[in-house]
C-alpha atoms as a PDB file:
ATOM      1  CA  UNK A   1      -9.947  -8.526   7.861  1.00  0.00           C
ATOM      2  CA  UNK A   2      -8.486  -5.822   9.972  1.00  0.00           C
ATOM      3  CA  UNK A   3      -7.862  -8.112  12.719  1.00  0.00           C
ATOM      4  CA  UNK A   4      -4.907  -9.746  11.629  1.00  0.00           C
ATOM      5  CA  UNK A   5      -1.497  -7.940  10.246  1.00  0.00           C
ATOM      6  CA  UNK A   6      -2.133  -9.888   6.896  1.00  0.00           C
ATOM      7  CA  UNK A   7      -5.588  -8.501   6.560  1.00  0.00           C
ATOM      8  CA  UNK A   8      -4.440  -4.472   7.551  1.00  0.00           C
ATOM      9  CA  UNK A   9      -1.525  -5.089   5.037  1.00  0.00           C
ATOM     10  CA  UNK A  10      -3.507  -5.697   2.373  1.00  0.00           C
ATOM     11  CA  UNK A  11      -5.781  -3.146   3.314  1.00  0.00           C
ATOM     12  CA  UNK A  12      -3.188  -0.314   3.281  1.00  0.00           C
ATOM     13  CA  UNK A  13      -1.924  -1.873   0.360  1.00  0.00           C
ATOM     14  CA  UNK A  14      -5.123  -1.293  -1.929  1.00  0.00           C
ATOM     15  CA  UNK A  15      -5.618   2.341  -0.644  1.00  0.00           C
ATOM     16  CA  UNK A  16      -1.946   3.433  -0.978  1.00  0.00           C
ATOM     17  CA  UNK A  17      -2.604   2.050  -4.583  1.00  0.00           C
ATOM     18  CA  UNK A  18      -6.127   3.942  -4.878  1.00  0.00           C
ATOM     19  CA  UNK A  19      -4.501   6.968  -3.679  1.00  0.00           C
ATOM     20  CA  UNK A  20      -1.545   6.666  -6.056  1.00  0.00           C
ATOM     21  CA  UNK A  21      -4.056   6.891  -8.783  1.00  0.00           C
ATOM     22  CA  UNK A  22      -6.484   9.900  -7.373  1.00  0.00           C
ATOM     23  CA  UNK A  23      -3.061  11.514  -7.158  1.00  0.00           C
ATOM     24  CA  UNK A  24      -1.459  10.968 -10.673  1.00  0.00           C
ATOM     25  CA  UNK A  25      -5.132  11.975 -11.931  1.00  0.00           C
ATOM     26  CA  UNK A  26      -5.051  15.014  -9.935  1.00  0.00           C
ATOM     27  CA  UNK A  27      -1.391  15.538 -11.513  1.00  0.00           C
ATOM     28  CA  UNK A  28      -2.854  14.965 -14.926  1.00  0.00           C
ATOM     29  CA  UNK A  29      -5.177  17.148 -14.710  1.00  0.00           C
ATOM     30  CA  UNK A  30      -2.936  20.219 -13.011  1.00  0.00           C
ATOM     31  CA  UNK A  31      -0.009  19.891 -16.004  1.00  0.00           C
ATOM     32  CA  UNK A  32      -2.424  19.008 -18.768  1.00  0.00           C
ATOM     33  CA  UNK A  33      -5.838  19.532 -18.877  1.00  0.00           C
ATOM     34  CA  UNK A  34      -6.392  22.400 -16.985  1.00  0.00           C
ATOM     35  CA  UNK A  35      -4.317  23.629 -15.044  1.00  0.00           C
ATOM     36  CA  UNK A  36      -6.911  22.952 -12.138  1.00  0.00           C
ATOM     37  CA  UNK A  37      -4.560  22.396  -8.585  1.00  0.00           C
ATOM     38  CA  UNK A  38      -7.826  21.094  -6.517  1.00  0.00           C
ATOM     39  CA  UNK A  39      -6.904  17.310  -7.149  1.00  0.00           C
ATOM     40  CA  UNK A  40      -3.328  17.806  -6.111  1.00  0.00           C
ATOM     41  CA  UNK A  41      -4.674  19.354  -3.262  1.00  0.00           C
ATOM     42  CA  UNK A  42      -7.278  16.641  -2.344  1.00  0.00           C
ATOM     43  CA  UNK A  43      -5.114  13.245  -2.880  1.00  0.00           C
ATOM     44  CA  UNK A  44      -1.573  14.662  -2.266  1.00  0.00           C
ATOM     45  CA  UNK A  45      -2.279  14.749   1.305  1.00  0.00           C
ATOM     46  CA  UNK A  46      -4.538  11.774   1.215  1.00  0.00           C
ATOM     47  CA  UNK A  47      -1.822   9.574  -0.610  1.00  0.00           C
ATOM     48  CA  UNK A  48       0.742  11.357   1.793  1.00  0.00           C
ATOM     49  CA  UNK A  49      -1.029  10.213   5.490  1.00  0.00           C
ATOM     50  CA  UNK A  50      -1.972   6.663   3.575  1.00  0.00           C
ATOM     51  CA  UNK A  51       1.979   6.163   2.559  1.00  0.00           C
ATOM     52  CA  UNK A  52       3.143   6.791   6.417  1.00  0.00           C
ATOM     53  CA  UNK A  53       0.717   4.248   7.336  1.00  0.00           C
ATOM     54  CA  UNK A  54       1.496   1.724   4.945  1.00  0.00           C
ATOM     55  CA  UNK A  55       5.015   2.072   6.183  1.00  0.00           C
ATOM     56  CA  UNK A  56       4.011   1.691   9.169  1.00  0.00           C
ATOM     57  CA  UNK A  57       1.764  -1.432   8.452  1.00  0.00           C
ATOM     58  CA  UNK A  58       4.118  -3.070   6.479  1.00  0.00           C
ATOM     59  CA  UNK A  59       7.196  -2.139   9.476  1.00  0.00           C
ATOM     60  CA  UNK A  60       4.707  -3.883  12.068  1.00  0.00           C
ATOM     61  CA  UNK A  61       3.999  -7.225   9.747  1.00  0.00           C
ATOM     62  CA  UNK A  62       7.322  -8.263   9.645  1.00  0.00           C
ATOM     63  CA  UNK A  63       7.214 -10.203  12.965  1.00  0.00           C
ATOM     64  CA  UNK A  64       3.725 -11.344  13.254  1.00  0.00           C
ATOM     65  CA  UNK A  65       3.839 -12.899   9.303  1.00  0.00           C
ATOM     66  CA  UNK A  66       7.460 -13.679   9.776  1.00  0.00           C
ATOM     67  CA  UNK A  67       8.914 -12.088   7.127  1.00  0.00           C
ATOM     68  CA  UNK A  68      12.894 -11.812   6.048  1.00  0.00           C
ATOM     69  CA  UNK A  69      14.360  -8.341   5.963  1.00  0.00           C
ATOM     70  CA  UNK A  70      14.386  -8.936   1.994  1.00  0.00           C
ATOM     71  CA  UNK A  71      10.639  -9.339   2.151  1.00  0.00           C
ATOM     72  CA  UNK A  72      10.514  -6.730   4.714  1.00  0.00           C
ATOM     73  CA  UNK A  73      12.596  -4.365   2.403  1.00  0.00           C
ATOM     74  CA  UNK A  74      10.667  -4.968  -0.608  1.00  0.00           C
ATOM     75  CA  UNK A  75       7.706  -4.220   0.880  1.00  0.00           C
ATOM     76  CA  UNK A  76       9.408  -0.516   1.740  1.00  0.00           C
ATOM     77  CA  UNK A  77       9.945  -0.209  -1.562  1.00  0.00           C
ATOM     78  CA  UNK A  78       6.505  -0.867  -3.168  1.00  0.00           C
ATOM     79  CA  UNK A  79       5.274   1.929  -1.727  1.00  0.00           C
ATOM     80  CA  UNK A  80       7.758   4.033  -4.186  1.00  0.00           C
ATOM     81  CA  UNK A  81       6.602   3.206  -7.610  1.00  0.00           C
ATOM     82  CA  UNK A  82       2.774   3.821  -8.648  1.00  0.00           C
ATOM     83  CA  UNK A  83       0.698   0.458  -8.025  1.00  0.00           C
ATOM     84  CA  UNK A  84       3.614  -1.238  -6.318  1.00  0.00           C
ATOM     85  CA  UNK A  85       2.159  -1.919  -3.536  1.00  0.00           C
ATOM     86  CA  UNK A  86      -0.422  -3.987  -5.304  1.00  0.00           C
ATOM     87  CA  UNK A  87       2.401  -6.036  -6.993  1.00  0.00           C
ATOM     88  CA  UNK A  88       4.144  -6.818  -3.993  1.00  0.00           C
ATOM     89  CA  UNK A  89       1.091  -7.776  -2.428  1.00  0.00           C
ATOM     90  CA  UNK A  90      -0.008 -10.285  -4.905  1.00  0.00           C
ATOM     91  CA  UNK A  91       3.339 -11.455  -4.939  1.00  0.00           C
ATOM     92  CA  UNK A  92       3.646 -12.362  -1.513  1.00  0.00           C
ATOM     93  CA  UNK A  93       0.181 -13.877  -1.227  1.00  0.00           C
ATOM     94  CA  UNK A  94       1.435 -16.064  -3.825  1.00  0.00           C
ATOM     95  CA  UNK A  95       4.546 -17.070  -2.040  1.00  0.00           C
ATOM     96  CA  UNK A  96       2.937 -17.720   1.433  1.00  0.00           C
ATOM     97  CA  UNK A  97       4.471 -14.641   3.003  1.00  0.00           C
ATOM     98  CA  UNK A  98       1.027 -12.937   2.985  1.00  0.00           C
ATOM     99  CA  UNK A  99      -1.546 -15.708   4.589  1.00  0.00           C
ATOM    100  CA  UNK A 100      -5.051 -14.925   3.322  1.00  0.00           C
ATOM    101  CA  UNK A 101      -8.544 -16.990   4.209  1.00  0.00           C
ATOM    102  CA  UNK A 102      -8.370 -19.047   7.433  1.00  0.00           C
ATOM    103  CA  UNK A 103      -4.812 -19.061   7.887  1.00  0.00           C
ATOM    104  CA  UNK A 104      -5.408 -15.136   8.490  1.00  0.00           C
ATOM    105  CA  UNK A 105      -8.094 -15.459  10.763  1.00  0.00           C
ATOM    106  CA  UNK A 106      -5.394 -17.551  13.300  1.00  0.00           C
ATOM    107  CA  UNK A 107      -2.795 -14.913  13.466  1.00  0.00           C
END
């Protein structure tokens, strides 16, 4: 899986995702519930070093999986919105950009 650019896309992709939620649920529980910081503390720097490197990832894949700058560009900006990143992802594998399977394995 990490072998290929598809396979450390979509990698990056789930934890940017995963750490999206450990930090909204760190941020729910600082302004509502308890006023606790320690999950803001945990995941903000988590979700912060996982974001640079899905940037990163996703700035690499773009000649390897051949992608537009639209696709390119709209990978950037999953990473904004909570859980984008998992939208985009789907939505590429579903439109070929993202090759999954064997046609990852040849890249």
């Amino acid at each position: 899986m990490l072998a290929s650019p598809a396979g450390r896309f979509r990698l990056l992709a789930l934890a940017e995702a995963v750490s999206w939620a450990g930090l909204l649920i760190g941020m729910f529980f600082k302004y509502v519930v308890v006023e606790n910081e320690i999950g803001v503390k945990v995941f903000g720097p988590v979700h912060g070093a996982v974001f640079v490197a899905y940037v990163l990832v996703a700035l690499l894949a773009h000649g390897p999986l051949r992608w537009d700058v639209r696709t390119t560009v709209l990978a950037l900006v999953a990473s904004i919105p909570p859980f984008g990143t998992i939208v985009f992802e789907r939505w590429a594998s579903r439109t070929g950009r993202l090759p999954s399977g064997a046609r990852t394995a040849e890249n």
